[in-house]
Every structure is written in C-alpha cells, then in structure tokens.
PDB file of N, CA and C in Angstrom:
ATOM      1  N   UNK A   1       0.852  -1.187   0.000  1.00  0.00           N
ATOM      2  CA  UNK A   1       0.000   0.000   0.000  1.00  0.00           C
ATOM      3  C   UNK A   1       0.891   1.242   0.000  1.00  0.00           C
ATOM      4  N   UNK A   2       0.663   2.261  -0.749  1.00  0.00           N
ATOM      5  CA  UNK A   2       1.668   3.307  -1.266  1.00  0.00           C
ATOM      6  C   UNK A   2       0.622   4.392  -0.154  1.00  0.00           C
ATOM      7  N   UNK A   3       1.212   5.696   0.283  1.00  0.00           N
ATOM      8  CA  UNK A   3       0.840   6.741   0.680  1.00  0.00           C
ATOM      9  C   UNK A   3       1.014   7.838   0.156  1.00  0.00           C
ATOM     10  N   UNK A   4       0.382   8.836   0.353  1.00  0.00           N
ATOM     11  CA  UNK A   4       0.890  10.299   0.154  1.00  0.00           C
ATOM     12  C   UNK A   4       2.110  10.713   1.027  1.00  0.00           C
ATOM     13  N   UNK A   5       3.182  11.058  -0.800  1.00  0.00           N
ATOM     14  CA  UNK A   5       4.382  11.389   0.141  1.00  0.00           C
ATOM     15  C   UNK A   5       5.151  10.087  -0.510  1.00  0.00           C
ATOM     16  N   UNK A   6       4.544   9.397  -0.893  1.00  0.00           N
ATOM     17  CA  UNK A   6       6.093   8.232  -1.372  1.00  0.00           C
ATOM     18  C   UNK A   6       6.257   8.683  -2.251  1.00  0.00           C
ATOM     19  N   UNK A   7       7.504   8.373  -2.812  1.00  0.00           N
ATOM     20  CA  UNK A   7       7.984   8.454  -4.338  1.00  0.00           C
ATOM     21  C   UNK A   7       8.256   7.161  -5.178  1.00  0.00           C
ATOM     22  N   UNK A   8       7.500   6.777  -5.901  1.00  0.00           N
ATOM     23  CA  UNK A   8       8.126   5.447  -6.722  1.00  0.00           C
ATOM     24  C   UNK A   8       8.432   5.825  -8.002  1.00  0.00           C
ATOM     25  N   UNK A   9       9.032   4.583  -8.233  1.00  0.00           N
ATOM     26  CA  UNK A   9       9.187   4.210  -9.572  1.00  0.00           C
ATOM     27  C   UNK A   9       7.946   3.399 -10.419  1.00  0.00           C
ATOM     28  N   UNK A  10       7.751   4.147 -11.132  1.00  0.00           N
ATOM     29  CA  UNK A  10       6.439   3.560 -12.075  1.00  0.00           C
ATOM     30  C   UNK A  10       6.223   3.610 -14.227  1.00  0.00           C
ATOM     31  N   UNK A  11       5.778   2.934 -14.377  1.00  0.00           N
ATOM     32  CA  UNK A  11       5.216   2.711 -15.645  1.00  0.00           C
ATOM     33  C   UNK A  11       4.517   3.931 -15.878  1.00  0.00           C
ATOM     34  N   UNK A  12       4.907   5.159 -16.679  1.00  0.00           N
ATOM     35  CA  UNK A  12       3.698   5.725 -17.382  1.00  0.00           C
ATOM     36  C   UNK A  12       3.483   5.876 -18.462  1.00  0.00           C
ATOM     37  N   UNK A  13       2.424   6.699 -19.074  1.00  0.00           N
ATOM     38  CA  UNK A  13       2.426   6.716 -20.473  1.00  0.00           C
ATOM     39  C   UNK A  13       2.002   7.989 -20.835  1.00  0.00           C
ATOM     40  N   UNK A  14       3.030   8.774 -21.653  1.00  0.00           N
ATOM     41  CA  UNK A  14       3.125  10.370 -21.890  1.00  0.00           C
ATOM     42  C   UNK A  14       1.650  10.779 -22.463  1.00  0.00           C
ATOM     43  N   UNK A  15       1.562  11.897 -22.263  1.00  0.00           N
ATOM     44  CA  UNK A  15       0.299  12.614 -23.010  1.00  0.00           C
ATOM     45  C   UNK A  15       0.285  12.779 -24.090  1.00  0.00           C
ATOM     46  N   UNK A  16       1.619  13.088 -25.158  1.00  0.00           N
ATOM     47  CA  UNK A  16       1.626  13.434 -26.668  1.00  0.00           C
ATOM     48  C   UNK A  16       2.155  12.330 -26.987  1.00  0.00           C
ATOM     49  N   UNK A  17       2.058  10.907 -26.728  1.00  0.00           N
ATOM     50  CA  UNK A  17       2.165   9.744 -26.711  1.00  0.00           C
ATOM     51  C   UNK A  17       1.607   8.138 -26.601  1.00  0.00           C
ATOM     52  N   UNK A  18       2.015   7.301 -27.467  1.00  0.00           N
ATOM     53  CA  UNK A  18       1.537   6.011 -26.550  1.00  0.00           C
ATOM     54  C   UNK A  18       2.260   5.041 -26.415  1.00  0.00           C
ATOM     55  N   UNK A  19       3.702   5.914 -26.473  1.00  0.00           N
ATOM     56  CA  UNK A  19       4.752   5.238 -25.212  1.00  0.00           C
ATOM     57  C   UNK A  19       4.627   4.772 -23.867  1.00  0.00           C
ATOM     58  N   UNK A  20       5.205   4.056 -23.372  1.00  0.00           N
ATOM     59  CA  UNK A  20       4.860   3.675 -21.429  1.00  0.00           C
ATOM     60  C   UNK A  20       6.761   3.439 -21.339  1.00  0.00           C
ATOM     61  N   UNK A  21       7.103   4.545 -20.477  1.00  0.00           N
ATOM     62  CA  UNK A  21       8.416   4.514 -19.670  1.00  0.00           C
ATOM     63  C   UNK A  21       8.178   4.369 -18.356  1.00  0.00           C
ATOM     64  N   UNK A  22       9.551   4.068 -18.153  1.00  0.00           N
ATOM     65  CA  UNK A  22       9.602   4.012 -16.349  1.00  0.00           C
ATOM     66  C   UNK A  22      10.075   5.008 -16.052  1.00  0.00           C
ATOM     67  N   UNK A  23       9.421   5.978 -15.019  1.00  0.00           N
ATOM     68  CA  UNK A  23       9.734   7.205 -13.921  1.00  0.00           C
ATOM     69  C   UNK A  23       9.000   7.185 -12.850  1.00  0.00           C
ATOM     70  N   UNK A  24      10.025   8.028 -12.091  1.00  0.00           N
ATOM     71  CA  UNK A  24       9.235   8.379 -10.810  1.00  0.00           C
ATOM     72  C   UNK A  24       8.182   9.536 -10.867  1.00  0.00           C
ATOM     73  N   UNK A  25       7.386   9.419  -9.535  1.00  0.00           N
ATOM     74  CA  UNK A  25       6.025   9.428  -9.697  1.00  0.00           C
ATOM     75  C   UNK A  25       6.038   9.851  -7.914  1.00  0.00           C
ATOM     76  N   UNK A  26       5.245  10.700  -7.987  1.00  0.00           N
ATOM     77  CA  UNK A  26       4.678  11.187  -6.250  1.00  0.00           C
ATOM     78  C   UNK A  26       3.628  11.000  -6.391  1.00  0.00           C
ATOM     79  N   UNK A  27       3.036   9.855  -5.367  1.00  0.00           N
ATOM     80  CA  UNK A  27       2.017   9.437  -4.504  1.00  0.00           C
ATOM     81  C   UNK A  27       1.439   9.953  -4.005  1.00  0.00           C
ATOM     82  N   UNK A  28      -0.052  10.846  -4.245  1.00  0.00           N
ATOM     83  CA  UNK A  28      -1.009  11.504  -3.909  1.00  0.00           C
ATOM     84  C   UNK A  28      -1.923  10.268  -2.802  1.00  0.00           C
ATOM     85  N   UNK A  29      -2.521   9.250  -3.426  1.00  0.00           N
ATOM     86  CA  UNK A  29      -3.040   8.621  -3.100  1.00  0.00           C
ATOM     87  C   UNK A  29      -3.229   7.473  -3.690  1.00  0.00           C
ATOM     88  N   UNK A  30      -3.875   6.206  -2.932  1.00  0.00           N
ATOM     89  CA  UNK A  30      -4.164   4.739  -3.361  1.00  0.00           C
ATOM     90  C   UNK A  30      -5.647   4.642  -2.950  1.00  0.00           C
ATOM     91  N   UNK A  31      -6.399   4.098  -3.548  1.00  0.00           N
ATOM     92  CA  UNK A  31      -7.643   3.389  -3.312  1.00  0.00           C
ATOM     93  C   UNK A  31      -7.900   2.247  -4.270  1.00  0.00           C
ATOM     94  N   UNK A  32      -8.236   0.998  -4.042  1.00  0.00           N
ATOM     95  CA  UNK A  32      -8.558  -0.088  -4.694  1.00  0.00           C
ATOM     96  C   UNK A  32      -8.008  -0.312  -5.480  1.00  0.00           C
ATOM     97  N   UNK A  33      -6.392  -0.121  -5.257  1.00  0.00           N
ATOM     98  CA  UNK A  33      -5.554  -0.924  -6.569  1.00  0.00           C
ATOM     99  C   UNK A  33      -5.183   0.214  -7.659  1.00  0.00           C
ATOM    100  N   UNK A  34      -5.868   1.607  -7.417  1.00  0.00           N
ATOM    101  CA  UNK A  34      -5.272   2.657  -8.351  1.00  0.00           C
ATOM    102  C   UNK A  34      -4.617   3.176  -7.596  1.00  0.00           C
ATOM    103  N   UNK A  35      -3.471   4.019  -7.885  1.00  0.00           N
ATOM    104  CA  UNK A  35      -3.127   4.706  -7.200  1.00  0.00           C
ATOM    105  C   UNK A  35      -2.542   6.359  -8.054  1.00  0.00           C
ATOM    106  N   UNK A  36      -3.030   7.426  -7.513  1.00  0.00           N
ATOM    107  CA  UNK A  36      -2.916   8.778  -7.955  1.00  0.00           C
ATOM    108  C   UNK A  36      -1.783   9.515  -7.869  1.00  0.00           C
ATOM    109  N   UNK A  37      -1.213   9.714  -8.839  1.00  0.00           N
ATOM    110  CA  UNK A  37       0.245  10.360  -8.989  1.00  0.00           C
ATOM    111  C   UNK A  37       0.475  11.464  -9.243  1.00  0.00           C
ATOM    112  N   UNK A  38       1.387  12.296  -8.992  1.00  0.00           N
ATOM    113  CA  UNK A  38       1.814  13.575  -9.749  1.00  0.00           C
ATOM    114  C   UNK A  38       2.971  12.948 -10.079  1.00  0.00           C
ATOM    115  N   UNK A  39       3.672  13.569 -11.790  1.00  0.00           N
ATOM    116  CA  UNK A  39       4.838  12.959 -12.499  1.00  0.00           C
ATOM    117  C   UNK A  39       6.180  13.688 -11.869  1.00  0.00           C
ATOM    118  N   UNK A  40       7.179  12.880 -12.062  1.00  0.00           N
ATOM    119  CA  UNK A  40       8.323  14.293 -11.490  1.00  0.00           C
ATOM    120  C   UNK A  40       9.525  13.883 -12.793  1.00  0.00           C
ATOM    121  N   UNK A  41      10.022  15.210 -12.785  1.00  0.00           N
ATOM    122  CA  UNK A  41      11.318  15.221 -13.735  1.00  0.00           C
ATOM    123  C   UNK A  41      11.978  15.956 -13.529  1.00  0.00           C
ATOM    124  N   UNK A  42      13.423  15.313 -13.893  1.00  0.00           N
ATOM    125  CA  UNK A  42      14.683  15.818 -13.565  1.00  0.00           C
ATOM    126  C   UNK A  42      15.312  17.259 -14.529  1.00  0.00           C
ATOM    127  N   UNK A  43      13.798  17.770 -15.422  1.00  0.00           N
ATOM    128  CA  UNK A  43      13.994  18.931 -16.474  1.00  0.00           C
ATOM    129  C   UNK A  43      13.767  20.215 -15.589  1.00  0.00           C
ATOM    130  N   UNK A  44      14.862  20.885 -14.928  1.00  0.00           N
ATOM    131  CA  UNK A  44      14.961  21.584 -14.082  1.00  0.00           C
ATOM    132  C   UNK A  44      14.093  23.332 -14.756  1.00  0.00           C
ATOM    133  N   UNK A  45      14.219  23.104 -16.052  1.00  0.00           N
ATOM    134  CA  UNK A  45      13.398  24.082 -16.325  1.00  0.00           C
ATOM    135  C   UNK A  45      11.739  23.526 -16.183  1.00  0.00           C
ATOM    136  N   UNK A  46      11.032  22.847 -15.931  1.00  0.00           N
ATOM    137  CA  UNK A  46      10.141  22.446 -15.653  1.00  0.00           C
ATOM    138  C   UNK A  46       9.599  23.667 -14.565  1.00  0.00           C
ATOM    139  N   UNK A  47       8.111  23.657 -14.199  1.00  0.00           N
ATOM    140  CA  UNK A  47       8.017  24.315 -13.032  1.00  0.00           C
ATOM    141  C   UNK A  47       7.276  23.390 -12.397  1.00  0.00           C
ATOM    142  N   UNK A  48       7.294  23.617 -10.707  1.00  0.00           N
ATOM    143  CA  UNK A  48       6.709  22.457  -9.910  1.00  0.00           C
ATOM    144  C   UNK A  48       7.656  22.701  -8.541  1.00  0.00           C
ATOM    145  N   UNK A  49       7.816  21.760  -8.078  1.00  0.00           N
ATOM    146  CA  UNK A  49       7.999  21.558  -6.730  1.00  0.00           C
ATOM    147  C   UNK A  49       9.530  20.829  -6.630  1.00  0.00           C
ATOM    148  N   UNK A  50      10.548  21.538  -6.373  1.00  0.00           N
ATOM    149  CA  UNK A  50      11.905  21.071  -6.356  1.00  0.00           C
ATOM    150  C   UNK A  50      11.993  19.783  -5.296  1.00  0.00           C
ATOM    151  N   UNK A  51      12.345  19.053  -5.963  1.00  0.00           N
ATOM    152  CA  UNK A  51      13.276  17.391  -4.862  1.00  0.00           C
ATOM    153  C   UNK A  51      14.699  17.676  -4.968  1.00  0.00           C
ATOM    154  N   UNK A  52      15.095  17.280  -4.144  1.00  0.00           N
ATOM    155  CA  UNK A  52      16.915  17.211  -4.517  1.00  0.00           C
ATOM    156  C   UNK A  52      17.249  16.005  -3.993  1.00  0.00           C
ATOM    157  N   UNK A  53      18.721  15.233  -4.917  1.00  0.00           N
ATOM    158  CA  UNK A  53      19.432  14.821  -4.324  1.00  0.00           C
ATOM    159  C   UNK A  53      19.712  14.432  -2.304  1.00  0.00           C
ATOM    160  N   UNK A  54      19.552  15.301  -2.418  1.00  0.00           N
ATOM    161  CA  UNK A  54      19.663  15.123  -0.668  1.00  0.00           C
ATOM    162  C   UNK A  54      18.077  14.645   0.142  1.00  0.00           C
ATOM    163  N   UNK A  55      16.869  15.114  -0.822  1.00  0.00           N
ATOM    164  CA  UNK A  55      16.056  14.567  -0.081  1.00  0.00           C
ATOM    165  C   UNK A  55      15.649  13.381  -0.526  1.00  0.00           C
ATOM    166  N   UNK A  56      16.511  12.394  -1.163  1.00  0.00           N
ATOM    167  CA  UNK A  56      16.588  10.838  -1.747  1.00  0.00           C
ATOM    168  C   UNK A  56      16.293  10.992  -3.092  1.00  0.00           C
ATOM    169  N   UNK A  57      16.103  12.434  -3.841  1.00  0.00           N
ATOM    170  CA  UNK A  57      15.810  11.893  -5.471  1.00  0.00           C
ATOM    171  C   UNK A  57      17.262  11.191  -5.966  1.00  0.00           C
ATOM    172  N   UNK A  58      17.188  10.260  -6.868  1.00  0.00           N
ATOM    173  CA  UNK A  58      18.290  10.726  -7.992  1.00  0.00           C
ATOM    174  C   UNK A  58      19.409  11.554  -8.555  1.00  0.00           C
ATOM    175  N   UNK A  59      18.206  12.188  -8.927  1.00  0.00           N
ATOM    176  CA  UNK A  59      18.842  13.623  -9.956  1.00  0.00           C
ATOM    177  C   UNK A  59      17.925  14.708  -8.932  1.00  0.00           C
ATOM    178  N   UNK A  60      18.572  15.619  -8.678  1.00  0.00           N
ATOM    179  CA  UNK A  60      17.664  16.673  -8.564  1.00  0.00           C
ATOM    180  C   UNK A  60      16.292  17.134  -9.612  1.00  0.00           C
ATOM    181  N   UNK A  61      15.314  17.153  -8.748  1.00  0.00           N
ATOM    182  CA  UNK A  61      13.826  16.692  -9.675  1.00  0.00           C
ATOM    183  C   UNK A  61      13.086  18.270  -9.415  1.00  0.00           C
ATOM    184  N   UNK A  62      11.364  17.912  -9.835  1.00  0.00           N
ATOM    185  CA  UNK A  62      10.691  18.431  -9.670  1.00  0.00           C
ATOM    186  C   UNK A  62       9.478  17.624 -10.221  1.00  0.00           C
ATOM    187  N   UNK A  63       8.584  18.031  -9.257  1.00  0.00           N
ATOM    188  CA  UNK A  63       7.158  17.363  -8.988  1.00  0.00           C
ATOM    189  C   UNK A  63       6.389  18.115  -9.789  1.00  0.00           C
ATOM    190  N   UNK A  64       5.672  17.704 -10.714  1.00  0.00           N
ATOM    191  CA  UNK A  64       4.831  18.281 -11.362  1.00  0.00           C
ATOM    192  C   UNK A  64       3.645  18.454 -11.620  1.00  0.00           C
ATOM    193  N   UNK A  65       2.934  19.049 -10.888  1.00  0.00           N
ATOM    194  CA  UNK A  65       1.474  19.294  -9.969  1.00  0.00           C
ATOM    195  C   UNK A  65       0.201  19.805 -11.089  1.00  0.00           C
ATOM    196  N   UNK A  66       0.871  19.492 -12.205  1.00  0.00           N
ATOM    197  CA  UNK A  66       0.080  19.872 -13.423  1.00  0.00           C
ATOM    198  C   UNK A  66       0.055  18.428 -14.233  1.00  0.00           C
ATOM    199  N   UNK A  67       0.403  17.904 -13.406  1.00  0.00           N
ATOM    200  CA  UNK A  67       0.881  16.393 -14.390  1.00  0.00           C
ATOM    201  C   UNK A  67       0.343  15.464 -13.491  1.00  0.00           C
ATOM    202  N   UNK A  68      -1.180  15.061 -13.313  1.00  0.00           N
ATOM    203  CA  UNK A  68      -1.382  14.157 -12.294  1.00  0.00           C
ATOM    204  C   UNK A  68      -1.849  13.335 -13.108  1.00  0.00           C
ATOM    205  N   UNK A  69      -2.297  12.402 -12.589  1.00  0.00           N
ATOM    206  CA  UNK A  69      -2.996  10.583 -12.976  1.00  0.00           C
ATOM    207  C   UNK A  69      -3.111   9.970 -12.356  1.00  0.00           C
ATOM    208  N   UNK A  70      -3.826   8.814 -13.149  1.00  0.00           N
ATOM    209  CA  UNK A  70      -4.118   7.685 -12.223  1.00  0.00           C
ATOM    210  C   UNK A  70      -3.585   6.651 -12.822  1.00  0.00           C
ATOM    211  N   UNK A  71      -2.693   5.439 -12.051  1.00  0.00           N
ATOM    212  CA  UNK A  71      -2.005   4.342 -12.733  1.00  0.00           C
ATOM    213  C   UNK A  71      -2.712   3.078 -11.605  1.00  0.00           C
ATOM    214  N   UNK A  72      -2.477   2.114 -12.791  1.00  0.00           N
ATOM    215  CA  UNK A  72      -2.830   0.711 -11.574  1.00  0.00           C
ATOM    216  C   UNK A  72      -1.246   0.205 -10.586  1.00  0.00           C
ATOM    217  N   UNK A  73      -1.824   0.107  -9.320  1.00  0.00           N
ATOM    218  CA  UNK A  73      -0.600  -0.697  -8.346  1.00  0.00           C
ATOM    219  C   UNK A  73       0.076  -1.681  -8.966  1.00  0.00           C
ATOM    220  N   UNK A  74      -0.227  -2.239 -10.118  1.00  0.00           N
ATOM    221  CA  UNK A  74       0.814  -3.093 -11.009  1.00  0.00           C
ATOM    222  C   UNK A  74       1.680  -2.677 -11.797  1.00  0.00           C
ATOM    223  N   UNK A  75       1.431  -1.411 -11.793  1.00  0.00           N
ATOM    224  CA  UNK A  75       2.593  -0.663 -12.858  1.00  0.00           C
ATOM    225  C   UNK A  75       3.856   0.069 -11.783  1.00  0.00           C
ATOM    226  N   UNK A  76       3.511  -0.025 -10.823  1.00  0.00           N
ATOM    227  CA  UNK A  76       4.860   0.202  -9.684  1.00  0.00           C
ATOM    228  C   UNK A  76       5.705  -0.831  -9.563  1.00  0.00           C
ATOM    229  N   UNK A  77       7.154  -0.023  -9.913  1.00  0.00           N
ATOM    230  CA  UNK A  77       8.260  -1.023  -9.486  1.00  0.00           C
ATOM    231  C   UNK A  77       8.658  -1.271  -8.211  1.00  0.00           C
ATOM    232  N   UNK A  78       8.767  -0.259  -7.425  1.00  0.00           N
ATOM    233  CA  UNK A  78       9.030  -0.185  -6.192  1.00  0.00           C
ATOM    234  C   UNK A  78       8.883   1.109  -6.097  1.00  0.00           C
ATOM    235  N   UNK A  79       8.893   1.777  -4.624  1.00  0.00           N
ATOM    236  CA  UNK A  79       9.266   2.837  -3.720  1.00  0.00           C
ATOM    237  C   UNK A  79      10.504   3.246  -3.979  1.00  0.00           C
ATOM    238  N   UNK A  80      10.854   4.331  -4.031  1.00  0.00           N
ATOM    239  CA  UNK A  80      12.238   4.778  -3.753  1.00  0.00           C
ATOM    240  C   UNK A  80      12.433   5.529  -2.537  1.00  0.00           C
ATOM    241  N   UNK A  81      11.577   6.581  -2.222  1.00  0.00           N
ATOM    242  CA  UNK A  81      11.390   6.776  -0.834  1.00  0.00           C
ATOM    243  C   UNK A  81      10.331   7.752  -0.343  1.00  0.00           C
ATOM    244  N   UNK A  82      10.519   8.082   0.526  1.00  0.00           N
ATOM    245  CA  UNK A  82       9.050   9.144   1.354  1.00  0.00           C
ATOM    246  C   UNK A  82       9.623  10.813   1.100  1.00  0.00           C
ATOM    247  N   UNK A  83       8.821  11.493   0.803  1.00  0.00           N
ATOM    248  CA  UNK A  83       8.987  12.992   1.290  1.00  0.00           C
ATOM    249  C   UNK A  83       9.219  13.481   2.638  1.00  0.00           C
ATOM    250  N   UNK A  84       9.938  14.239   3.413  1.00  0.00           N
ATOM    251  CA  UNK A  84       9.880  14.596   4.932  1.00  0.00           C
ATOM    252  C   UNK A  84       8.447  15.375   4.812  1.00  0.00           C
ATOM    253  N   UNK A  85       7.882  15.416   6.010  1.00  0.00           N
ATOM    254  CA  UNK A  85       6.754  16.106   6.567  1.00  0.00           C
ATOM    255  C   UNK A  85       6.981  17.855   6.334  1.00  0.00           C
ATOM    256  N   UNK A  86       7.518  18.527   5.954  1.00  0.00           N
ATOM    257  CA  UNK A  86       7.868  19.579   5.378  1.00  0.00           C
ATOM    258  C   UNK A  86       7.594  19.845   4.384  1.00  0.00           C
ATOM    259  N   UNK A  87       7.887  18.939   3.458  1.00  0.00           N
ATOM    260  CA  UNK A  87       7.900  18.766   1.685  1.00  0.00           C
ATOM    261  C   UNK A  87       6.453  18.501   1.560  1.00  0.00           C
ATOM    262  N   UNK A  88       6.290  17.767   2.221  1.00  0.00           N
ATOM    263  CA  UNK A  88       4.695  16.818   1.875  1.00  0.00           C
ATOM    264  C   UNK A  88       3.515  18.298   2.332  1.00  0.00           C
ATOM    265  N   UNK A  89       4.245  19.349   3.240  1.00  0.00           N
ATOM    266  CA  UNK A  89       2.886  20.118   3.517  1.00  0.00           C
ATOM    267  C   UNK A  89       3.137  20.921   2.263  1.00  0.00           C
ATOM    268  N   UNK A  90       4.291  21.431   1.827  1.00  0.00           N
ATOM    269  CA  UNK A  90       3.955  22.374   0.531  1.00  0.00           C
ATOM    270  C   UNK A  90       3.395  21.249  -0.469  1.00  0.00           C
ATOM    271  N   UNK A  91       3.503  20.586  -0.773  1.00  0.00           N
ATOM    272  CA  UNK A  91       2.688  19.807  -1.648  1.00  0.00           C
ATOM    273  C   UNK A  91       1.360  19.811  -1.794  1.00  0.00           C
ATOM    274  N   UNK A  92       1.112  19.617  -0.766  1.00  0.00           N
ATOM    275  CA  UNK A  92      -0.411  20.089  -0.165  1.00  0.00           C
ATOM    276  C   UNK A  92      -0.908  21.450   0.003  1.00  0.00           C
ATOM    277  N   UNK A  93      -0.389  22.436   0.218  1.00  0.00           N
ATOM    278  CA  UNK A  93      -0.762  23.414  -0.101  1.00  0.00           C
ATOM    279  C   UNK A  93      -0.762  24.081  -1.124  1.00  0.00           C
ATOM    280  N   UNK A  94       0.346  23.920  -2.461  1.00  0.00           N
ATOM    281  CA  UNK A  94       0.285  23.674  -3.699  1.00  0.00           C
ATOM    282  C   UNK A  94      -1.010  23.213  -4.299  1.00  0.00           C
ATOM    283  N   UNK A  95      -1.303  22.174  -3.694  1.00  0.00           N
ATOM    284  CA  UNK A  95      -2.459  21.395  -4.639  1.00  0.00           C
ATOM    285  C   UNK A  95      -3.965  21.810  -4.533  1.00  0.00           C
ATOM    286  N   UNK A  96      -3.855  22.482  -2.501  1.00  0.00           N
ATOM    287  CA  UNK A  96      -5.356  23.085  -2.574  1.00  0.00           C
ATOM    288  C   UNK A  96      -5.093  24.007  -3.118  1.00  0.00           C
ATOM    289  N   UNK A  97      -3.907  25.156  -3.598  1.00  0.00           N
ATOM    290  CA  UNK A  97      -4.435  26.456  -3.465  1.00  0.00           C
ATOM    291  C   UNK A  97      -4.708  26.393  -5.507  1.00  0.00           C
ATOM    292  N   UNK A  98      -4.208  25.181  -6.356  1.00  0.00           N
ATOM    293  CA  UNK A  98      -4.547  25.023  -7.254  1.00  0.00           C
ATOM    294  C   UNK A  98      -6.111  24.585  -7.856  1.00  0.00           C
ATOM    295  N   UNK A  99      -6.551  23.849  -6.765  1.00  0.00           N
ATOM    296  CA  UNK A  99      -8.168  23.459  -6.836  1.00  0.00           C
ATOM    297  C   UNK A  99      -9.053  24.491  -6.126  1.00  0.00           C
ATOM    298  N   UNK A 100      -8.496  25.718  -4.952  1.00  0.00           N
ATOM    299  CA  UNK A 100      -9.583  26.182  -4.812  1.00  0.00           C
ATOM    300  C   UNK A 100      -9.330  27.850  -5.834  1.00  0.00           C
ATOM    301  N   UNK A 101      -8.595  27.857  -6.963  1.00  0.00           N
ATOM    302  CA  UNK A 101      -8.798  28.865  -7.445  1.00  0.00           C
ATOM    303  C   UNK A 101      -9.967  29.369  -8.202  1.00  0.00           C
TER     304      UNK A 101
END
C-alpha cells in the first residue's frame, strides 16, 4: 500500500504519446488498486515543486502538480522513498491552493 508522500518508480504513459516509460512518480493517493500520482522530472526548467538529491531523489527533480494521474498498483516497481513532513505540507498546499482557485 503506497501513501501520500512516497515516491516510486512507475510505468507511465506520456500525453503526446503512446509510449509507457519508467519514472518516478509522487504518490497523492491509493484506493482499490489505483493509485494517484503527480509525475516528477529531472527537467529543471520544468516548473513544480523542487526534490533534490539530498532529499533521496536521484537527480535533482521536480514534482509536477500539473501532471497528475491515475495508474494501476501493477505498474509500480518499487518505492524509492518518502517525502519529509515539510515537503509533503507544501505539496499540499500547492495542490489546494490550485483546486480552490
């Protein structure tokens, strides 16, 4: 069971596409085997929500809060790791202050 706040590695499949790569992916939420993602990438000109290196990405990333979905729990490879409780509240406040505009 994945939470809000993990980061995995997952199967997706681009929007101007019907390719399916593997990237990481922030964990909004799981219910019944789906689970709700925002995409993240290491395209620093991107805009979104900075990860770094130090807080377990990879590459220094960014979360992209314009880039959500829904994938099935079978298309996860694994976890790579959790957001600190810091990260996870701007995330969240990011996301309401995007839905209650």
């Amino acid at each position: 069971m994945y939470k809000f706040g993990d980061v995995i590695l997952t199967q997706m499949q681009f929007v101007d596409t019907f390719d399916v790569k593997t990237r990481p992916a922030l964990v909004l939420f799981e219910e019944f085997s789906n689970v709700v993602v925002a995409g993240i990438t290491s395209n620093a000109n991107m805009k979104g929500i900075a990860i770094t290196k130090a807080e377990g990405a990879v590459k220094d990333s960014v979360i992209k809060l314009n880039y959500i979905f829904t994938i099935s729990e079978a298309m996860v490879k694994r976890k790579l790791f959790s957001l600190s409780s810091q990260k996870k509240r701007i995330v969240l406040a990011e996301l309401t202050k995007r839905i209650t505009m």
